[in-house]
N, C-alpha and C. Protein backbone atom coordinates (compact mmCIF):
# COMPACT_ATOMS: atom_id res chain seq x y z
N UNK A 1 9.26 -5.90 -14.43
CA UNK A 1 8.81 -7.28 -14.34
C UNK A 1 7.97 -7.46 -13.09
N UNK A 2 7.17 -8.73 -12.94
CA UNK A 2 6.35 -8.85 -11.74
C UNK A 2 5.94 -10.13 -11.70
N UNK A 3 6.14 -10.79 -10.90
CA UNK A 3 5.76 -12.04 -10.34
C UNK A 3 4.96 -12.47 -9.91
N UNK A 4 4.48 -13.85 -10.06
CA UNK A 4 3.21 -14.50 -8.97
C UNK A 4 3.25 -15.91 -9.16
N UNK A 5 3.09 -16.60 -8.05
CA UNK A 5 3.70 -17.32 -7.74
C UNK A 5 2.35 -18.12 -7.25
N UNK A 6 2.27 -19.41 -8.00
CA UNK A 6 1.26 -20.27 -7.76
C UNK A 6 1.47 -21.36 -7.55
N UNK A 7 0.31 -22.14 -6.84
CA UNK A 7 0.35 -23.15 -6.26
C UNK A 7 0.28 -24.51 -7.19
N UNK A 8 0.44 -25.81 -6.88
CA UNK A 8 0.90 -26.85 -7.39
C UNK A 8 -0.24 -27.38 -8.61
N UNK A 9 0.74 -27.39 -10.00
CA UNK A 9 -0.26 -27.43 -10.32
C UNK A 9 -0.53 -29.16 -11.05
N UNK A 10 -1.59 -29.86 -11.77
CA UNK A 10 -1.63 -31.20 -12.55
C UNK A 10 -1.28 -30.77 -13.87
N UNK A 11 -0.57 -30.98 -14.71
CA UNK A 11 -0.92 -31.32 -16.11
C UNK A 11 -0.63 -32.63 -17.04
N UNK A 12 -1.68 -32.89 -17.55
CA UNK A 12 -2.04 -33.64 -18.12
C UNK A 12 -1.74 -33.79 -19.77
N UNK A 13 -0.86 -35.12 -20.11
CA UNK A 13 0.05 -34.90 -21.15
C UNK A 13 -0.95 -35.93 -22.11
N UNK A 14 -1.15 -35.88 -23.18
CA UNK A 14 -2.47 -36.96 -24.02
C UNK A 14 -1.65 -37.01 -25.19
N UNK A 15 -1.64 -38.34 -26.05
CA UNK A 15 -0.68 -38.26 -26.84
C UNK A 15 -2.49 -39.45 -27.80
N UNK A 16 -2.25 -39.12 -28.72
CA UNK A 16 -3.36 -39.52 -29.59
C UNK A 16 -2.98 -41.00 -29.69
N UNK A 17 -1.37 -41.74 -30.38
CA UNK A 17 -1.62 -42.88 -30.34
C UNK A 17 -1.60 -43.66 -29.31
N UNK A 18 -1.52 -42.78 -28.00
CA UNK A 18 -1.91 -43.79 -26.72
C UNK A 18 -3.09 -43.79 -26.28
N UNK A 19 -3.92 -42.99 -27.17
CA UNK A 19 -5.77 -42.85 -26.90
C UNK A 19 -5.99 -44.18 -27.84
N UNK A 20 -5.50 -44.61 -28.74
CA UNK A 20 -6.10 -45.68 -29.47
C UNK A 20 -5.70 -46.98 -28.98
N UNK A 21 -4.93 -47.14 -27.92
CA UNK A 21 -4.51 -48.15 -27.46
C UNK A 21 -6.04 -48.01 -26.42
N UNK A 22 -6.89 -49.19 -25.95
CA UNK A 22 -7.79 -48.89 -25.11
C UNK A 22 -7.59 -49.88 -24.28
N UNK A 23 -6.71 -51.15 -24.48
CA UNK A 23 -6.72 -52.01 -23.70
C UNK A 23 -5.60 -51.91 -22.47
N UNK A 24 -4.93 -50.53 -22.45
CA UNK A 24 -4.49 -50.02 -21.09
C UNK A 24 -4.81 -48.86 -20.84
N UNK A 25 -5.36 -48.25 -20.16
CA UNK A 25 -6.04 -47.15 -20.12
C UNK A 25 -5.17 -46.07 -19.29
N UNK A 26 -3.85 -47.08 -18.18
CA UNK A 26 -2.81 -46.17 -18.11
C UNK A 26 -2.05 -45.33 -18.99
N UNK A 27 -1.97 -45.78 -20.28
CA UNK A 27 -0.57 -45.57 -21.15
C UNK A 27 -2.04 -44.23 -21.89
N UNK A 28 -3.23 -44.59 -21.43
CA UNK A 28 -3.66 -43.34 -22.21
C UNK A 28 -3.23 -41.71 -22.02
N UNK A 29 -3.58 -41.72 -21.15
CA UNK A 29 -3.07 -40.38 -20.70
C UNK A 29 -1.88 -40.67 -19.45
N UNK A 30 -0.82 -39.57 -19.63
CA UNK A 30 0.13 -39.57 -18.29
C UNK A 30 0.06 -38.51 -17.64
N UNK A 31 0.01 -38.59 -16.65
CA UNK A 31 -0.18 -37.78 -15.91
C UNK A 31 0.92 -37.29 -14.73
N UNK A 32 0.99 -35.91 -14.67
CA UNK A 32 2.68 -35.46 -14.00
C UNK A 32 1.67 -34.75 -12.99
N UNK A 33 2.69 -34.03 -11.88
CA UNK A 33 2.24 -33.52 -11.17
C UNK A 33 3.60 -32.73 -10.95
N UNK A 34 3.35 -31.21 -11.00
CA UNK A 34 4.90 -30.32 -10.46
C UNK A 34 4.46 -29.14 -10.04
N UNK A 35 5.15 -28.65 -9.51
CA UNK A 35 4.82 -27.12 -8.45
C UNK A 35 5.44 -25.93 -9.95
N UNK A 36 4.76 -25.16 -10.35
CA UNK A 36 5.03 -24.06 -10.97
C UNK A 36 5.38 -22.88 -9.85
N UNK A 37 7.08 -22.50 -9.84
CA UNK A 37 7.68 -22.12 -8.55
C UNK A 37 7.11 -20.54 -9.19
N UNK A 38 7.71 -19.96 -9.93
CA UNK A 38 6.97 -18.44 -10.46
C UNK A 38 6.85 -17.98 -12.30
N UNK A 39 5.90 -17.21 -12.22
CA UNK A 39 5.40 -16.82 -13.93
C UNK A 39 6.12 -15.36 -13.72
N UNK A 40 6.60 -14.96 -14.77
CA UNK A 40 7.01 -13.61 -14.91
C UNK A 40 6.03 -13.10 -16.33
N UNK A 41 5.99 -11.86 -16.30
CA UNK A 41 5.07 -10.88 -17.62
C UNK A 41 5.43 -9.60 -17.49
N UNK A 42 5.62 -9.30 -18.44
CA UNK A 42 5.48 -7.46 -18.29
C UNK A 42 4.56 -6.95 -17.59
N UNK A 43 4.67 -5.68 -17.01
CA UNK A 43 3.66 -5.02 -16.35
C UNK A 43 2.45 -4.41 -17.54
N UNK A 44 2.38 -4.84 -18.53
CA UNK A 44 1.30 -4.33 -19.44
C UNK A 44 0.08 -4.76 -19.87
N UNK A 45 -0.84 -4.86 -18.26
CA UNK A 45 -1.83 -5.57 -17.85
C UNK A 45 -2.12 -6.59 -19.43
N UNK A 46 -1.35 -7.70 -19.39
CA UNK A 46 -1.37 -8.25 -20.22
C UNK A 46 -2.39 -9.89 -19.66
N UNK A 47 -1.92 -10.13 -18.36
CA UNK A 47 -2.43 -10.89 -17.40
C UNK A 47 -2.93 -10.56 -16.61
N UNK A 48 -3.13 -9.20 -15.80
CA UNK A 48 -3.54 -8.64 -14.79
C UNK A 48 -3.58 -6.81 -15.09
N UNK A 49 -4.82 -6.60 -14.71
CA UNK A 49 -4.87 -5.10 -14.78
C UNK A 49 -3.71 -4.66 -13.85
N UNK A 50 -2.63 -4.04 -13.69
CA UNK A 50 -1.71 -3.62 -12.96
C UNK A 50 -1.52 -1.76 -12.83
N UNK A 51 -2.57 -1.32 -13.44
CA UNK A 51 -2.34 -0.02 -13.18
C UNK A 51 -3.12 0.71 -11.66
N UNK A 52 -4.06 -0.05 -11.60
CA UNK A 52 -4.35 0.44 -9.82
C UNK A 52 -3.74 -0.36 -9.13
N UNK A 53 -2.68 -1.11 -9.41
CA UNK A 53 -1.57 -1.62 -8.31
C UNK A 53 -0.30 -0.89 -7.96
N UNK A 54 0.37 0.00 -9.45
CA UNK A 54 0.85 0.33 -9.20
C UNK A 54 0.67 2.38 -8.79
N UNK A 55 -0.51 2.35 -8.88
CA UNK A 55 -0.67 3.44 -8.38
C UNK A 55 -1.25 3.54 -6.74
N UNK A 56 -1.66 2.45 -6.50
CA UNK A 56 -1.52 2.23 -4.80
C UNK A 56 -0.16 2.23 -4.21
N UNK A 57 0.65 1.20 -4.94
CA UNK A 57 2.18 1.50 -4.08
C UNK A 57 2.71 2.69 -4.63
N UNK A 58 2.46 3.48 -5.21
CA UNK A 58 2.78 5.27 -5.48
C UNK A 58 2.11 5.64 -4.27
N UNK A 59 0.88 5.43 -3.75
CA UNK A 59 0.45 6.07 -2.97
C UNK A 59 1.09 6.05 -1.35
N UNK A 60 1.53 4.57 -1.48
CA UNK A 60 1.64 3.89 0.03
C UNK A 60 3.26 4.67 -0.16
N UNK A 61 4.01 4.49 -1.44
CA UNK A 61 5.34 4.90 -1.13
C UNK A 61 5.45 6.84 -1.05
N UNK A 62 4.88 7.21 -1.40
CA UNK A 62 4.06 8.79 -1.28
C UNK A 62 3.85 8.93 0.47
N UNK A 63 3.18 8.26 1.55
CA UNK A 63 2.58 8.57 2.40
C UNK A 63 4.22 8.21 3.55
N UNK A 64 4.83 6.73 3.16
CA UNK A 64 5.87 6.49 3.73
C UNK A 64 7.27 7.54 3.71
N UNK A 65 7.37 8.24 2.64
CA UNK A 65 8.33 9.40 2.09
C UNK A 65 8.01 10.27 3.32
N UNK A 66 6.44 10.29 3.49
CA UNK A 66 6.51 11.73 3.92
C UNK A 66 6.71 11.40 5.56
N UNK A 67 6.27 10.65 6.12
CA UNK A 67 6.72 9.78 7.43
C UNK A 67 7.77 10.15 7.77
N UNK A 68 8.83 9.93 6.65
CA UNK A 68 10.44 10.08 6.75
C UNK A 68 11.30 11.12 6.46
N UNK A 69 10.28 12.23 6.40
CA UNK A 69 10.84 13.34 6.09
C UNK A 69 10.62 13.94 4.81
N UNK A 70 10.36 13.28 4.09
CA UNK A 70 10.82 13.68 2.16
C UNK A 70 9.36 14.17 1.89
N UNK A 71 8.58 15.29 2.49
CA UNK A 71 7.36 15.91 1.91
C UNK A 71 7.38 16.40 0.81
N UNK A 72 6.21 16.31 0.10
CA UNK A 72 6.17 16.57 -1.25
C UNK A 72 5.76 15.93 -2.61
N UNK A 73 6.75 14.50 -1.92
CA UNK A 73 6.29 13.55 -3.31
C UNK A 73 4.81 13.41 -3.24
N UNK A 74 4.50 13.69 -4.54
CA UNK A 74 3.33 13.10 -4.78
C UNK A 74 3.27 11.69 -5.50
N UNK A 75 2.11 10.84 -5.45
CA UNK A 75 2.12 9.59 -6.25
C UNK A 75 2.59 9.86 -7.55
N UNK A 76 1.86 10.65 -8.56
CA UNK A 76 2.06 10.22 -9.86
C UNK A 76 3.79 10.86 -10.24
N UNK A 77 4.77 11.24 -9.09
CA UNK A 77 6.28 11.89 -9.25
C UNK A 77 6.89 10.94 -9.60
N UNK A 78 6.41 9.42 -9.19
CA UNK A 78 7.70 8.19 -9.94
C UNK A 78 7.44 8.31 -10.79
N UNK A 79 5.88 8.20 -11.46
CA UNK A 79 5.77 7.57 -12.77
C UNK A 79 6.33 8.57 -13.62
N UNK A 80 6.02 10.03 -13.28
CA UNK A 80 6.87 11.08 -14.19
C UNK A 80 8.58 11.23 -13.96
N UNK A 81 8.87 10.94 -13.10
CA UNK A 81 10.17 10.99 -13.07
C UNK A 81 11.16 9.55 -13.42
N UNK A 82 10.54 8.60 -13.84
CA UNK A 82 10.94 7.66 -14.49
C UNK A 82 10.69 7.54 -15.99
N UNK A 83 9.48 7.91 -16.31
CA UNK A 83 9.59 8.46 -17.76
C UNK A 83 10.59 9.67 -18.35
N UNK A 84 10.54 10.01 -17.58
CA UNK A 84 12.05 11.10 -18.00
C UNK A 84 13.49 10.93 -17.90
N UNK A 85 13.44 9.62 -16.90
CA UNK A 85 14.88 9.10 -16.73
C UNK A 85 14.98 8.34 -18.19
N UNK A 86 14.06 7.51 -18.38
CA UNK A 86 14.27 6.52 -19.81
C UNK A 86 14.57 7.41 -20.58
N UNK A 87 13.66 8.55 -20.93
CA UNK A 87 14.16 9.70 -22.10
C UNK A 87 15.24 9.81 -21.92
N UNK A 88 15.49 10.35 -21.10
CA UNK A 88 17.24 11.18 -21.00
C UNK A 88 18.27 9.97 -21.53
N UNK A 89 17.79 8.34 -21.16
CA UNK A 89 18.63 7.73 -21.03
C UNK A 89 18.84 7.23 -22.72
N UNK A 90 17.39 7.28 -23.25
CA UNK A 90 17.37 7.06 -24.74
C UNK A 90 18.13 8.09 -25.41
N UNK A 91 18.73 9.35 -25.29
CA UNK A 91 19.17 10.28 -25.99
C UNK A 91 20.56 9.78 -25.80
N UNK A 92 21.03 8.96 -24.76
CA UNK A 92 22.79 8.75 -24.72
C UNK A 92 22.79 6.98 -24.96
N UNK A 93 21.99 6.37 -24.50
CA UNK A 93 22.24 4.80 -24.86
C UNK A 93 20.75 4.24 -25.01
N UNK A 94 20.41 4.57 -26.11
CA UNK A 94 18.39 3.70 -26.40
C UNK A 94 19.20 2.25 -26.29
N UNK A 95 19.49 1.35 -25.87
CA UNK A 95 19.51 0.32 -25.42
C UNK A 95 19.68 0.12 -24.23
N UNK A 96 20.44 0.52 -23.36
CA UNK A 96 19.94 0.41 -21.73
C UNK A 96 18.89 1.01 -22.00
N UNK A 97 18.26 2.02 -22.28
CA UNK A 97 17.32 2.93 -21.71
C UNK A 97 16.22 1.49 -22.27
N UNK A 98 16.07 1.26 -23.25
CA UNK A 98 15.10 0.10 -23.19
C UNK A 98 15.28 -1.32 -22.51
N UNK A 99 16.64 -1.47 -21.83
CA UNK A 99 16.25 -2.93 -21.54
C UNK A 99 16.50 -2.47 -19.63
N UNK A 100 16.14 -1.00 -19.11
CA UNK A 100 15.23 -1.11 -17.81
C UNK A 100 14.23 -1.58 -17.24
N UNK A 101 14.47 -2.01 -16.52
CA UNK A 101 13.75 -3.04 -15.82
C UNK A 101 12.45 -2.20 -15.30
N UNK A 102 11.41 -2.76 -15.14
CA UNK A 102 10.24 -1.40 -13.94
C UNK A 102 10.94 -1.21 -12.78
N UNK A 103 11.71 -2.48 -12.11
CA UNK A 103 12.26 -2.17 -10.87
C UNK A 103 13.24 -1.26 -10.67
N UNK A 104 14.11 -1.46 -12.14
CA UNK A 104 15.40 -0.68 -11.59
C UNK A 104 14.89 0.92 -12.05
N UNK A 105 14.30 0.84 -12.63
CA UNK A 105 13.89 2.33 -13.34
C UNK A 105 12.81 3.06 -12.06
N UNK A 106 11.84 2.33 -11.44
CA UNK A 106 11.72 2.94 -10.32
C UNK A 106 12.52 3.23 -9.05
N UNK A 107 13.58 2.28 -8.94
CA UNK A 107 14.65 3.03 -7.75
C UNK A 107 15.60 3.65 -8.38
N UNK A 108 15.70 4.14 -9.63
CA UNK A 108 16.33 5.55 -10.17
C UNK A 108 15.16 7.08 -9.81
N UNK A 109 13.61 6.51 -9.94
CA UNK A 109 12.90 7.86 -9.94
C UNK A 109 12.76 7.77 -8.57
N UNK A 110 13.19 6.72 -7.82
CA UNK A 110 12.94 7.30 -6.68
C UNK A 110 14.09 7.81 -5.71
N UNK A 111 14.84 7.34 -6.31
CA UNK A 111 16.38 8.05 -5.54
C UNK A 111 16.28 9.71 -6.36
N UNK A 112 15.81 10.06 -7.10
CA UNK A 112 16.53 10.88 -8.17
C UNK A 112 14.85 11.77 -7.48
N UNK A 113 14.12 10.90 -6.67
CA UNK A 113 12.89 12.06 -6.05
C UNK A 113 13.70 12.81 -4.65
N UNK A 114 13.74 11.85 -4.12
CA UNK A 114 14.76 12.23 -2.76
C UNK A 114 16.32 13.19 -3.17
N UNK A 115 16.93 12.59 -3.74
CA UNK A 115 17.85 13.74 -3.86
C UNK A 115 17.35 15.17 -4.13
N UNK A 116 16.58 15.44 -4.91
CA UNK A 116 15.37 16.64 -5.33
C UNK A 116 14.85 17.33 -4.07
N UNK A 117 14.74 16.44 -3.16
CA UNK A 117 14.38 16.80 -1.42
C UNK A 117 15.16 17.20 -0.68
N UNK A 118 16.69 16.45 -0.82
CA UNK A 118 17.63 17.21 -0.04
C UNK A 118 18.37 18.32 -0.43
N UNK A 119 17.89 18.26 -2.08
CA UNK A 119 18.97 19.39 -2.81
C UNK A 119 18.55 21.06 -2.46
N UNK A 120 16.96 21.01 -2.88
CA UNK A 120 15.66 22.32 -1.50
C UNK A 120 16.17 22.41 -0.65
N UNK A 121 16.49 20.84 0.09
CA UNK A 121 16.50 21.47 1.51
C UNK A 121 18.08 22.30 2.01
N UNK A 122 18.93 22.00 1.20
CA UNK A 122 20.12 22.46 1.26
C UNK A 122 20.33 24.05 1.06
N UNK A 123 19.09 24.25 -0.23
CA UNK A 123 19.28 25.56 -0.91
C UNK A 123 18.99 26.38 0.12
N UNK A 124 17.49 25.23 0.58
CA UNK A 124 16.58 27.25 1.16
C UNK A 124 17.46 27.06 3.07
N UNK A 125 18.71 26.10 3.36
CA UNK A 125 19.69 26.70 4.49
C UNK A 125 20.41 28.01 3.81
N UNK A 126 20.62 27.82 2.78
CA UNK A 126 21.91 29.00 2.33
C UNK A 126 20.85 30.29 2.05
N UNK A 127 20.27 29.86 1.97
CA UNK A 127 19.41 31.33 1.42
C UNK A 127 18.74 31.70 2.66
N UNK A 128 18.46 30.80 3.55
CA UNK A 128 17.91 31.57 4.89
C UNK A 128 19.20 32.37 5.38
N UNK A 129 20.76 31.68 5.63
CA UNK A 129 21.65 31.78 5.95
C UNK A 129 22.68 33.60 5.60
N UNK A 130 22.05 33.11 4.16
CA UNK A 130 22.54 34.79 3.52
C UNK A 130 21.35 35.72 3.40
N UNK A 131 19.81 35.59 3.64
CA UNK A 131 18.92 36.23 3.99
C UNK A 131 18.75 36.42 2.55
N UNK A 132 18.06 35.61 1.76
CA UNK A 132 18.00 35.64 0.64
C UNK A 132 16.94 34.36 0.48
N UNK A 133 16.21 34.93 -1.00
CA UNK A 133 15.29 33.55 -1.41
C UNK A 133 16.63 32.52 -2.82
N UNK A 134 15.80 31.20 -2.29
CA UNK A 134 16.49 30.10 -3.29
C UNK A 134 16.51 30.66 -4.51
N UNK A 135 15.99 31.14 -4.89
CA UNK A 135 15.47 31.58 -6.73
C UNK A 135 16.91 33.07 -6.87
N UNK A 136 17.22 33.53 -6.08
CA UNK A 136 18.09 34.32 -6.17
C UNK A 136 19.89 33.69 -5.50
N UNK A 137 20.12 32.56 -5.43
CA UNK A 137 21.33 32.00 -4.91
C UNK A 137 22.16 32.04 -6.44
N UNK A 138 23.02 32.09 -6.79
CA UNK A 138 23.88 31.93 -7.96
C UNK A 138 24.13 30.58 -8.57
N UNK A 139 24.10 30.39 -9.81
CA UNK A 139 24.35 29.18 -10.52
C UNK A 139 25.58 28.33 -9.71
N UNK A 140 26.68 28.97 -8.98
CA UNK A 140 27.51 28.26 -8.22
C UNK A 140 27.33 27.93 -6.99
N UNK A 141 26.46 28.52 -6.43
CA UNK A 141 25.80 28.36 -5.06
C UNK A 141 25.14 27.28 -5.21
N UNK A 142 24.12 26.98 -6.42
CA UNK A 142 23.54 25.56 -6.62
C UNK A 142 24.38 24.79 -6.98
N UNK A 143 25.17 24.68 -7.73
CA UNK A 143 26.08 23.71 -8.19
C UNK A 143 27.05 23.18 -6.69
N UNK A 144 27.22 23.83 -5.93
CA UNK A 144 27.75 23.31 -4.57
C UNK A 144 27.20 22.23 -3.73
N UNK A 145 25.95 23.09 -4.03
CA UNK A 145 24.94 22.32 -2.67
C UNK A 145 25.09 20.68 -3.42
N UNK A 146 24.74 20.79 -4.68
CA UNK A 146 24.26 19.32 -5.27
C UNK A 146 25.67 18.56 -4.61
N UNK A 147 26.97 18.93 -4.47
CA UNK A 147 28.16 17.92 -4.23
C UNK A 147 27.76 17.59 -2.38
């Protein structure tokens, strides 16, 4: 979902048999005045092109990752690693998996990027540790690190 949030707006309510009344020209039209607080839409540039928006904050959240340690991500890693979370999630419950939110489904690909960062970084200690490459640690050696 995505929001925007606009400013105050007039609308103007016209009702036909108060157009034929002419001898009050109040009762013709009424007129309201109210603040529209926020519009919600899908992200499917339905109202707004939203795909170079959200590939800028891929980028900005890409450059901030790496600031913080987590090198590697690239931009387009949410969008693939959130399409694969929905899959996985459609094979055990196609109803959550469809009623994810963009938000919550991107802080699954993005927790689920970072864990991916610390899980490397865990491996290639043990494999420096036993003088060995990651690709040669044992199916239980990985299965450790992940706990």
């Amino acid at each position: 979902k995505n929001s925007l949030t606009c400013a105050p707006t007039t609308t103007s309510l016209f009702s036909t048999a108060e157009a034929e009344v002419e001898d009050d020209e109040a009762s013709a039209t009424a007129e309201r005045t109210g603040q529209l607080g926020l519009l919600t839409f899908d992200l499917d540039d339905t109202l707004y092109p939203v795909k170079v928006v959200i590939e800028e904050a891929n980028t900005a959240f890409a450059k901030a990752m790496h600031r913080f340690g987590y090198d590697g991500i690239q931009p387009s890693d949410i969008d693939e690693t959130g399409k694969q979370i929905r899959e996985e999630m459609a094979l055990t419950d196609p109803k959550d998996a469809a009623a994810l939110s963009h938000t919550e489904l991107r802080l699954l690909a993005i927790r689920r990027q970072m864990e991916s960062i610390r899980l490397l970084r865990s491996l290639e200690e043990v494999a420096k540790d036993w003088a060995t490459s990651v690709g040669d640690l044992t199916p239980v050696v990985v299965e450790n690190c992940k706990t």
